[in-house]
PDB file of N, CA and C in Angstrom:
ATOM      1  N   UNK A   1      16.683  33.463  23.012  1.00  0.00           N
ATOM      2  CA  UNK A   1      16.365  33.223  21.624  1.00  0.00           C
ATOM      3  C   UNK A   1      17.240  32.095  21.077  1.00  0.00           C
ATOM      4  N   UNK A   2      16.627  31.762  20.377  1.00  0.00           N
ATOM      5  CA  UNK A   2      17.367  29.976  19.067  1.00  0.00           C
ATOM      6  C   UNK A   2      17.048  30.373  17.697  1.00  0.00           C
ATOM      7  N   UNK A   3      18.283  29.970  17.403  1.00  0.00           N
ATOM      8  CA  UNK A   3      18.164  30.616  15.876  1.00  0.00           C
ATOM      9  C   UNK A   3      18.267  28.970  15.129  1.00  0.00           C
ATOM     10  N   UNK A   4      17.817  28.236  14.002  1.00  0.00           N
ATOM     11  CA  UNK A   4      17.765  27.570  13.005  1.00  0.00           C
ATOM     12  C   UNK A   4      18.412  28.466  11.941  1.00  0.00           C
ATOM     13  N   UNK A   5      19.863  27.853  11.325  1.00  0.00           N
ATOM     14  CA  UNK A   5      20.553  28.571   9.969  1.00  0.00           C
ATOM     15  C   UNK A   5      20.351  27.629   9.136  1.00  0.00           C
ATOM     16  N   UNK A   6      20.599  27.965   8.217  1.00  0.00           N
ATOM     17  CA  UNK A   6      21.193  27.568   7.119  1.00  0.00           C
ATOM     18  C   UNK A   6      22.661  27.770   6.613  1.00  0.00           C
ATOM     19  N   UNK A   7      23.374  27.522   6.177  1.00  0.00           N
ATOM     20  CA  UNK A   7      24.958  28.347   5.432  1.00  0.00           C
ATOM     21  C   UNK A   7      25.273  27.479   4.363  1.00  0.00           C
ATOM     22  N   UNK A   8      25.853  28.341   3.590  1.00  0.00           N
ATOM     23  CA  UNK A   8      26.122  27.976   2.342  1.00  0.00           C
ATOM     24  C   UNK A   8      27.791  28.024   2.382  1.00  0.00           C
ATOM     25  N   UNK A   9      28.132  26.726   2.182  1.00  0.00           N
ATOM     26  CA  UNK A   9      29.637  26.598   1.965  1.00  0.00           C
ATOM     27  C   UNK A   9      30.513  26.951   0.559  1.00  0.00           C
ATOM     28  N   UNK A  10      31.706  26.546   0.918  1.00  0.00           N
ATOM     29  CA  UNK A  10      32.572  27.572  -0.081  1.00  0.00           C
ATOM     30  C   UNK A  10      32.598  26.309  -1.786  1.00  0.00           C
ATOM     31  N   UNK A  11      31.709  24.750  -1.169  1.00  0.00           N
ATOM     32  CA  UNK A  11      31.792  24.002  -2.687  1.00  0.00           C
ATOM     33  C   UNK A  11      30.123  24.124  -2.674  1.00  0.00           C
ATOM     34  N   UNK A  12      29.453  24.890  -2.566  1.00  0.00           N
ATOM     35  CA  UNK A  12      27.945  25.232  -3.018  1.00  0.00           C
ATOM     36  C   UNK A  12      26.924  24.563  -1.892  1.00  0.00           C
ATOM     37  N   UNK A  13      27.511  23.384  -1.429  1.00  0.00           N
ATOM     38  CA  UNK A  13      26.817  22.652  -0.335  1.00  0.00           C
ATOM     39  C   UNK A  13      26.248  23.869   0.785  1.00  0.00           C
ATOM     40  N   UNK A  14      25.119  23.355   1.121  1.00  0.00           N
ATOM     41  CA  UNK A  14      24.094  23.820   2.662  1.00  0.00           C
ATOM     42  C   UNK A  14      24.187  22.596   3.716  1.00  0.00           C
ATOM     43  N   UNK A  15      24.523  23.841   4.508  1.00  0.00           N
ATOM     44  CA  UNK A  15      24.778  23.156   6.258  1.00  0.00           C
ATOM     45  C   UNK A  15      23.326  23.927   7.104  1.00  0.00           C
ATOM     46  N   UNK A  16      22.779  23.063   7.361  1.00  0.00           N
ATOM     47  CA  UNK A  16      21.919  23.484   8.475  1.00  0.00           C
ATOM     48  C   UNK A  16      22.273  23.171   9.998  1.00  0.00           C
ATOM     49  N   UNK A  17      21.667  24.536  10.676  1.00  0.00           N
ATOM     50  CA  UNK A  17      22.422  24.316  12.355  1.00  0.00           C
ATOM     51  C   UNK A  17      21.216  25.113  13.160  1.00  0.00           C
ATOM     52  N   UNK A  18      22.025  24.744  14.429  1.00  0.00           N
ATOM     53  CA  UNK A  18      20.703  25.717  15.120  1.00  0.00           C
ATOM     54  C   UNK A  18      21.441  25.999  16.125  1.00  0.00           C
ATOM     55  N   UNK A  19      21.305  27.184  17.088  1.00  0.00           N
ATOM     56  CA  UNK A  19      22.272  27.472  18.186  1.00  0.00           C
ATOM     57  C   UNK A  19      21.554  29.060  19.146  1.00  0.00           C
ATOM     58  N   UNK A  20      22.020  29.288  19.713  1.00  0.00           N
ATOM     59  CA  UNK A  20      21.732  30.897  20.745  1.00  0.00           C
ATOM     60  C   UNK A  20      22.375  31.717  20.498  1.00  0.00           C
ATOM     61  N   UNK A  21      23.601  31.504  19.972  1.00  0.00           N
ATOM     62  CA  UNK A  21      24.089  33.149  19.681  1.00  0.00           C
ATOM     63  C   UNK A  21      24.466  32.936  18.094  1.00  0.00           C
ATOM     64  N   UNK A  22      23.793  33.154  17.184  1.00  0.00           N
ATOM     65  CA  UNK A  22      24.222  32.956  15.470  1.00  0.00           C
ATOM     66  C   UNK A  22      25.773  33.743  15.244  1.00  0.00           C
ATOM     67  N   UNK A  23      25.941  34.942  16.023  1.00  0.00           N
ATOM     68  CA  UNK A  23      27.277  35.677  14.708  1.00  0.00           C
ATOM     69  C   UNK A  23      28.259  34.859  15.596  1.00  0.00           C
ATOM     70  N   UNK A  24      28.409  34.210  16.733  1.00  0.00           N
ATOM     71  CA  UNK A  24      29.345  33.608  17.380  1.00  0.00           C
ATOM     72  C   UNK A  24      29.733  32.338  17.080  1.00  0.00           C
ATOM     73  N   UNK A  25      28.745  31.622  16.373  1.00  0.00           N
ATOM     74  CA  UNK A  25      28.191  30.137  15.948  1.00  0.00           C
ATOM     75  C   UNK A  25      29.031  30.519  14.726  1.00  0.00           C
ATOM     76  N   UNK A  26      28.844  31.131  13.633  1.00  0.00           N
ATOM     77  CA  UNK A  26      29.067  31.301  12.439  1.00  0.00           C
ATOM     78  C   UNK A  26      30.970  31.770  12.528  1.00  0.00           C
ATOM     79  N   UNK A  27      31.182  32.626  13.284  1.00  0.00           N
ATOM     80  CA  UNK A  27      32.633  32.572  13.880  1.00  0.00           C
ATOM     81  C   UNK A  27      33.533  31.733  13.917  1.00  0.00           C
ATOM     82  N   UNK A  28      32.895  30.418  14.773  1.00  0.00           N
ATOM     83  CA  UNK A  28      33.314  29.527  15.013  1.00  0.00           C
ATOM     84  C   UNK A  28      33.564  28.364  13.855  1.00  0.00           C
ATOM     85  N   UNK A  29      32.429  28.354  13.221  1.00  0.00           N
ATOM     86  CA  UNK A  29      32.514  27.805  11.990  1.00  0.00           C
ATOM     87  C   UNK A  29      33.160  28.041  11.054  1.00  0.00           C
ATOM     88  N   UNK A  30      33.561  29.175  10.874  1.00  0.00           N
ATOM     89  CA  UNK A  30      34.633  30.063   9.910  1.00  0.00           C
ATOM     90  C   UNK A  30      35.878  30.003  10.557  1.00  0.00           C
ATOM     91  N   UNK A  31      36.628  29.771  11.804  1.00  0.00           N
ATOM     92  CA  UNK A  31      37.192  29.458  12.047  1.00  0.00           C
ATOM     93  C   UNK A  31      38.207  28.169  12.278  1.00  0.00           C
ATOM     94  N   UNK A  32      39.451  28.301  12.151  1.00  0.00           N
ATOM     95  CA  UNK A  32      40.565  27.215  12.512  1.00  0.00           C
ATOM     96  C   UNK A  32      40.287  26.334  13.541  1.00  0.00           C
ATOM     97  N   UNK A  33      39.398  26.471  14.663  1.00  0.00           N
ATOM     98  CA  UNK A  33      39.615  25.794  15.975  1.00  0.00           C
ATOM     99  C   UNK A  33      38.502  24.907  15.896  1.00  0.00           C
ATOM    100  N   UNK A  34      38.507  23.780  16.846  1.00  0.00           N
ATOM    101  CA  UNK A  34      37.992  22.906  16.858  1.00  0.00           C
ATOM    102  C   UNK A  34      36.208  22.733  17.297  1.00  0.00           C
ATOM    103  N   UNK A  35      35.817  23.958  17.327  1.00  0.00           N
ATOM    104  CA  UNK A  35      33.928  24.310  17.749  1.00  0.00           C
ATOM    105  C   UNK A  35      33.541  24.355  16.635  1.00  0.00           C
ATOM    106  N   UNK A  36      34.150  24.647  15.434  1.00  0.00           N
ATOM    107  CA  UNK A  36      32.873  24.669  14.428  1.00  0.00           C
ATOM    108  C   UNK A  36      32.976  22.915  14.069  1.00  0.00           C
ATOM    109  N   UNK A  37      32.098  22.989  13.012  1.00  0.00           N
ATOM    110  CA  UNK A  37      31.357  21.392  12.382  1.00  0.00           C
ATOM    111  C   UNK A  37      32.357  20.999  11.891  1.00  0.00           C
ATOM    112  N   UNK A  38      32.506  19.564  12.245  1.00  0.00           N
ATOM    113  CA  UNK A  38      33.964  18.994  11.431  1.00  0.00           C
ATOM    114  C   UNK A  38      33.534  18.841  10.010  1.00  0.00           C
ATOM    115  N   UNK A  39      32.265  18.712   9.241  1.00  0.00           N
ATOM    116  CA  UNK A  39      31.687  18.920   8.076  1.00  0.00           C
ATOM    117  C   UNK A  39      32.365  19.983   7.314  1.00  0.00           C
ATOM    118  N   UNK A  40      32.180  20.903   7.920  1.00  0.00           N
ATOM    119  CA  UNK A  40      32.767  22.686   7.225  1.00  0.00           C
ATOM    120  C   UNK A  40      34.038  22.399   7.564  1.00  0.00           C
ATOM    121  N   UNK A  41      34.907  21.966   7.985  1.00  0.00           N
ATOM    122  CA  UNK A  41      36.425  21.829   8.106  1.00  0.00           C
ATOM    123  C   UNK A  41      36.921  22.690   6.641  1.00  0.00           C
ATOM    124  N   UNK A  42      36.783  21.632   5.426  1.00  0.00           N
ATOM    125  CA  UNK A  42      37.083  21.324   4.838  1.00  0.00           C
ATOM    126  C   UNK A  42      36.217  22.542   3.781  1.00  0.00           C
ATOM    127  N   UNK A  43      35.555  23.103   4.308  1.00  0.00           N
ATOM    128  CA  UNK A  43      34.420  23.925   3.172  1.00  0.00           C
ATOM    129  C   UNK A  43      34.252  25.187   3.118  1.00  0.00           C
ATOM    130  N   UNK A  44      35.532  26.126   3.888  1.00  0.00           N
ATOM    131  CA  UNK A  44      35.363  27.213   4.361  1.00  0.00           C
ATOM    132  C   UNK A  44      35.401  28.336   3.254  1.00  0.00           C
ATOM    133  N   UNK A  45      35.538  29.587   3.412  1.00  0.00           N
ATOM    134  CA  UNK A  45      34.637  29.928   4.062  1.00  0.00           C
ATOM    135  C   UNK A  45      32.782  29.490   3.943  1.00  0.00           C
ATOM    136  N   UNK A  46      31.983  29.740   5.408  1.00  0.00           N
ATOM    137  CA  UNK A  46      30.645  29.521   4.762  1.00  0.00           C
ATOM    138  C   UNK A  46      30.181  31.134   5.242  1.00  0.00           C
ATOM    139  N   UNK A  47      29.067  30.913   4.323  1.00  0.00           N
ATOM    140  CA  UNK A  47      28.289  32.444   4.756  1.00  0.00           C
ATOM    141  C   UNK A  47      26.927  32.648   5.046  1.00  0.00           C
ATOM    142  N   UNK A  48      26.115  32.628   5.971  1.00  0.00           N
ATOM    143  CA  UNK A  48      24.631  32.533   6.459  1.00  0.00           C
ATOM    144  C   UNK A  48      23.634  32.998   5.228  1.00  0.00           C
ATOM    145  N   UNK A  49      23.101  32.265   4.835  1.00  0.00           N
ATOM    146  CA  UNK A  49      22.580  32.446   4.107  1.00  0.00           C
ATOM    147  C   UNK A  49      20.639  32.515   4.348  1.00  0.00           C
ATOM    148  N   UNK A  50      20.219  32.318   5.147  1.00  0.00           N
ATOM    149  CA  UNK A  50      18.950  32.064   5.909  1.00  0.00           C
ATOM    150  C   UNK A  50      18.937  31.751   7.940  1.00  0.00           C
ATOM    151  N   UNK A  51      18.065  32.267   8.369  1.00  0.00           N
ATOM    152  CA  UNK A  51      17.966  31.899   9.466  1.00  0.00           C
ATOM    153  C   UNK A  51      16.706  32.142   9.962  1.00  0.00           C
ATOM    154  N   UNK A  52      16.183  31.511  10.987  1.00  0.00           N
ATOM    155  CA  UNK A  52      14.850  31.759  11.467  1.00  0.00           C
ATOM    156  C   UNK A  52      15.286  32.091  13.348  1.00  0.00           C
ATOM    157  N   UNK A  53      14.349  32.473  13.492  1.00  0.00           N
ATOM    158  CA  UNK A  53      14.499  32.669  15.145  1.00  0.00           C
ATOM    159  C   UNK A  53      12.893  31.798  15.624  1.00  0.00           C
ATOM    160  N   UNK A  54      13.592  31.404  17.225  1.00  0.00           N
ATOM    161  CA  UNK A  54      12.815  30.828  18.190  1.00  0.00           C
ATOM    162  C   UNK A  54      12.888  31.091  19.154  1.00  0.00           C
ATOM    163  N   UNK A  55      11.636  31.227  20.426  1.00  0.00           N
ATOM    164  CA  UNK A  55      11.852  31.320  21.442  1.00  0.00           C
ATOM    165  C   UNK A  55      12.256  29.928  22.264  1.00  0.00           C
ATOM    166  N   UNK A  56      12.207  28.669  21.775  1.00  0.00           N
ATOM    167  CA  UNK A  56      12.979  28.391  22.574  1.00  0.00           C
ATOM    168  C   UNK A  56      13.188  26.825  21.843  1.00  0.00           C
ATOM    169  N   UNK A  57      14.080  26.319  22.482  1.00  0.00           N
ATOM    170  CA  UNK A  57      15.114  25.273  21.738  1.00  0.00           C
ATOM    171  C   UNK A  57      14.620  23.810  21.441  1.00  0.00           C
ATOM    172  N   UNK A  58      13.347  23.834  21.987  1.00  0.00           N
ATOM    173  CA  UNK A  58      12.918  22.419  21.743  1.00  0.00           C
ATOM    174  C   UNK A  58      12.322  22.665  19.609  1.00  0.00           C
ATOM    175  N   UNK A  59      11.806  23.639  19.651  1.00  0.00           N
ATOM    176  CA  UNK A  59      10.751  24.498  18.412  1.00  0.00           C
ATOM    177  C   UNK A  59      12.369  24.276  17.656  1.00  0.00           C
ATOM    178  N   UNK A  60      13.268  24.841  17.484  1.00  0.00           N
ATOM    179  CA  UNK A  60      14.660  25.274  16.650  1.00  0.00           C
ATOM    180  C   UNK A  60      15.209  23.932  16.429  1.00  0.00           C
ATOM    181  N   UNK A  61      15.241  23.317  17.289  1.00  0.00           N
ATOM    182  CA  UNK A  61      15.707  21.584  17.007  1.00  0.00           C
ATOM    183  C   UNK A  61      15.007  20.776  16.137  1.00  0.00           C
ATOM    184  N   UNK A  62      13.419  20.851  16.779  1.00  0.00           N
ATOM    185  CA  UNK A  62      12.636  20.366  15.572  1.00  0.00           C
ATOM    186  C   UNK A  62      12.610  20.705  13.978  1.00  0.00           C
ATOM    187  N   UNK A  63      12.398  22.076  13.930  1.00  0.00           N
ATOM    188  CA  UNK A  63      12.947  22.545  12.588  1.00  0.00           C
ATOM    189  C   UNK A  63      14.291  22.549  12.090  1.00  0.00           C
ATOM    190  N   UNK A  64      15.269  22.341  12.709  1.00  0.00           N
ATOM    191  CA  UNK A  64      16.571  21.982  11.613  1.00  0.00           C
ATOM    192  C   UNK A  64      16.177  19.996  11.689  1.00  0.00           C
ATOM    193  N   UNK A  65      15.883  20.004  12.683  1.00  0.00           N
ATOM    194  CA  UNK A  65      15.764  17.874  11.612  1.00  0.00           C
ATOM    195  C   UNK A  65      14.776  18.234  10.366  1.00  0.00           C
ATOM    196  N   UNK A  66      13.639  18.804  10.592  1.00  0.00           N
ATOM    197  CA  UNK A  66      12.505  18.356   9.543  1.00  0.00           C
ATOM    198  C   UNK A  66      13.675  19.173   8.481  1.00  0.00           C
ATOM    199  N   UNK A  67      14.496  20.476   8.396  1.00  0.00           N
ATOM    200  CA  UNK A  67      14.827  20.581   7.175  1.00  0.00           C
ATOM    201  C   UNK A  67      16.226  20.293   7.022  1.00  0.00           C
ATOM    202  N   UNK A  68      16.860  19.153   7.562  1.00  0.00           N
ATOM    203  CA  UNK A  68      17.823  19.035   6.915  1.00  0.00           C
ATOM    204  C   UNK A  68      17.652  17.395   6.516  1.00  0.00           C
ATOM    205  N   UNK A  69      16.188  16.650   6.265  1.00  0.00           N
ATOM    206  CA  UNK A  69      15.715  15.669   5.556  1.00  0.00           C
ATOM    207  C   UNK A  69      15.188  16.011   4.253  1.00  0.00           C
ATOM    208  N   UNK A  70      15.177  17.704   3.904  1.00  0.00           N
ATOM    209  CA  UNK A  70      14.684  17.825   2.797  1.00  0.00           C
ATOM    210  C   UNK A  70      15.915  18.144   1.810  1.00  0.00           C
ATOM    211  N   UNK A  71      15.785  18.110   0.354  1.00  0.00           N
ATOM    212  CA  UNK A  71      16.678  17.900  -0.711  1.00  0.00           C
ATOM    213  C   UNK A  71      17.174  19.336  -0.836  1.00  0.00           C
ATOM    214  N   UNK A  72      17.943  19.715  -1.724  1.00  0.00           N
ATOM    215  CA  UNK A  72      18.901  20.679  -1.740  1.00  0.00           C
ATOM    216  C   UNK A  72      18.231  21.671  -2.611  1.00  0.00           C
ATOM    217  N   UNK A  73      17.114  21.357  -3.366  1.00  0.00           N
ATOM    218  CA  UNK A  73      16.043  22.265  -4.501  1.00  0.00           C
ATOM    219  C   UNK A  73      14.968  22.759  -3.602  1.00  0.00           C
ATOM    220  N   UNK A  74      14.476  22.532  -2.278  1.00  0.00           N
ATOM    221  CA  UNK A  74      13.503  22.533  -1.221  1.00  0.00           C
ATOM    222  C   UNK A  74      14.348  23.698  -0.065  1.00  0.00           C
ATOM    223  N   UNK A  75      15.302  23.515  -0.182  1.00  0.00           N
ATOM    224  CA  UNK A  75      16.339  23.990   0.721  1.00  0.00           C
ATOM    225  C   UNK A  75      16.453  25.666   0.249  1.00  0.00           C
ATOM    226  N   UNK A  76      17.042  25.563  -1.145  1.00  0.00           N
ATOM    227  CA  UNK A  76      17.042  26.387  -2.217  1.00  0.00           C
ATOM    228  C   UNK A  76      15.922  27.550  -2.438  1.00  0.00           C
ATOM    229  N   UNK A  77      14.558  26.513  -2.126  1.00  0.00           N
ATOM    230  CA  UNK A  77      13.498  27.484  -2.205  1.00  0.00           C
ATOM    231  C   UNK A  77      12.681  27.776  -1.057  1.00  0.00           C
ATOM    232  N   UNK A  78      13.443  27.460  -0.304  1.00  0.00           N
ATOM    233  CA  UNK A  78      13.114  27.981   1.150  1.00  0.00           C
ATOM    234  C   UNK A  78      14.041  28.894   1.474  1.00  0.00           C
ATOM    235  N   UNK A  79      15.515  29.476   0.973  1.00  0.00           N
ATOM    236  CA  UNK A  79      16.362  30.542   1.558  1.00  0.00           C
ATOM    237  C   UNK A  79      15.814  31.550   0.165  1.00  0.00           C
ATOM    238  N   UNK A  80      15.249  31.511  -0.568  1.00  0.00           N
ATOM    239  CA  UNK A  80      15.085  31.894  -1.662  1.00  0.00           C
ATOM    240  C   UNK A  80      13.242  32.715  -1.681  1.00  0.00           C
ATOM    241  N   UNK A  81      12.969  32.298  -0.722  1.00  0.00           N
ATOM    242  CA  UNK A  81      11.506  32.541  -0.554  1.00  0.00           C
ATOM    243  C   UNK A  81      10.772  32.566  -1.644  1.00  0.00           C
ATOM    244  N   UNK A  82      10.485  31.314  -2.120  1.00  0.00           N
ATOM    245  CA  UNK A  82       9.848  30.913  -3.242  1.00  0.00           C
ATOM    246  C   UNK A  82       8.448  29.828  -2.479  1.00  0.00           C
ATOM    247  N   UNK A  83       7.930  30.219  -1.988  1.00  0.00           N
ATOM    248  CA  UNK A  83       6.828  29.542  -1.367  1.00  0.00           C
ATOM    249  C   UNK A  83       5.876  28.745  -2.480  1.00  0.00           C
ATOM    250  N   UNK A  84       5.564  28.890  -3.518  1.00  0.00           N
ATOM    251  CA  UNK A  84       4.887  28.145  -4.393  1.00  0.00           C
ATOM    252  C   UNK A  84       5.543  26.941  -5.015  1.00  0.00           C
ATOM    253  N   UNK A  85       7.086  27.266  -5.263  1.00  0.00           N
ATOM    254  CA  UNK A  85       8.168  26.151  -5.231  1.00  0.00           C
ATOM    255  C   UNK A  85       8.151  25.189  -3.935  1.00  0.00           C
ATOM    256  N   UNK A  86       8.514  25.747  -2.776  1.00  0.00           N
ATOM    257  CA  UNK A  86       8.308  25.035  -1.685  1.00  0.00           C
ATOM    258  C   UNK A  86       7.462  24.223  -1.493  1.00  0.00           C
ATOM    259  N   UNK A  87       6.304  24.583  -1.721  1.00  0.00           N
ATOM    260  CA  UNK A  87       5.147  23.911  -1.821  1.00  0.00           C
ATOM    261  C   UNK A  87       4.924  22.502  -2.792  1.00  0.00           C
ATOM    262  N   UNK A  88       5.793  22.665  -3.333  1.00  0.00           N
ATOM    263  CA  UNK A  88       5.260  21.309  -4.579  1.00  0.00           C
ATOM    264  C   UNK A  88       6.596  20.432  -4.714  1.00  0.00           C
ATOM    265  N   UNK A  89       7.949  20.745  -3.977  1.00  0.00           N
ATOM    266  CA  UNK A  89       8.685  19.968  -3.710  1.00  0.00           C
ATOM    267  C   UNK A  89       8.907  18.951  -2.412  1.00  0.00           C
TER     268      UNK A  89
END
């Protein structure tokens, strides 16, 4: 399995990621050592805020590019499950 996240950092900002094991990924990211995103360094704690699952990693890759080209109100109403919003942003 491939998971596509989302996380919401500790200054309001969304990090999108994608990876195989999420609570280990998110660990890492919350952590001091040098595996999580040098992005979140600086933004900790973050906390999962959305995720999707895939069977397999080509599908999970594609979907974190297409959504981490979209704006932060699209983002918003996609962890938010606002599908009629989604739709018109």
């Amino acid at each position: 399995m491939y998971y596509f996240y989302i996380l919401r950092c500790s200054d309001k900002s969304l990090y999108c990621g994608m990876t195989s094991n999420l609570e280990k990924r998110l660990k890492e990211h919350n952590s001091n050592g040098s595996r999580g995103a040098k992005y979140l360094r600086a933004k900790k704690p973050v906390i999962l805020v959305y995720s999707e699952t895939y069977l397999d990693i080509k599908t999970a890759m594609n979907r974190e590019f297409q959504v981490k080209k979209w704006t932060k109100a699209k983002k918003e109403a996609l962890i938010n499950g606002d599908l009629e919003l989604l739709k018109t942003l």
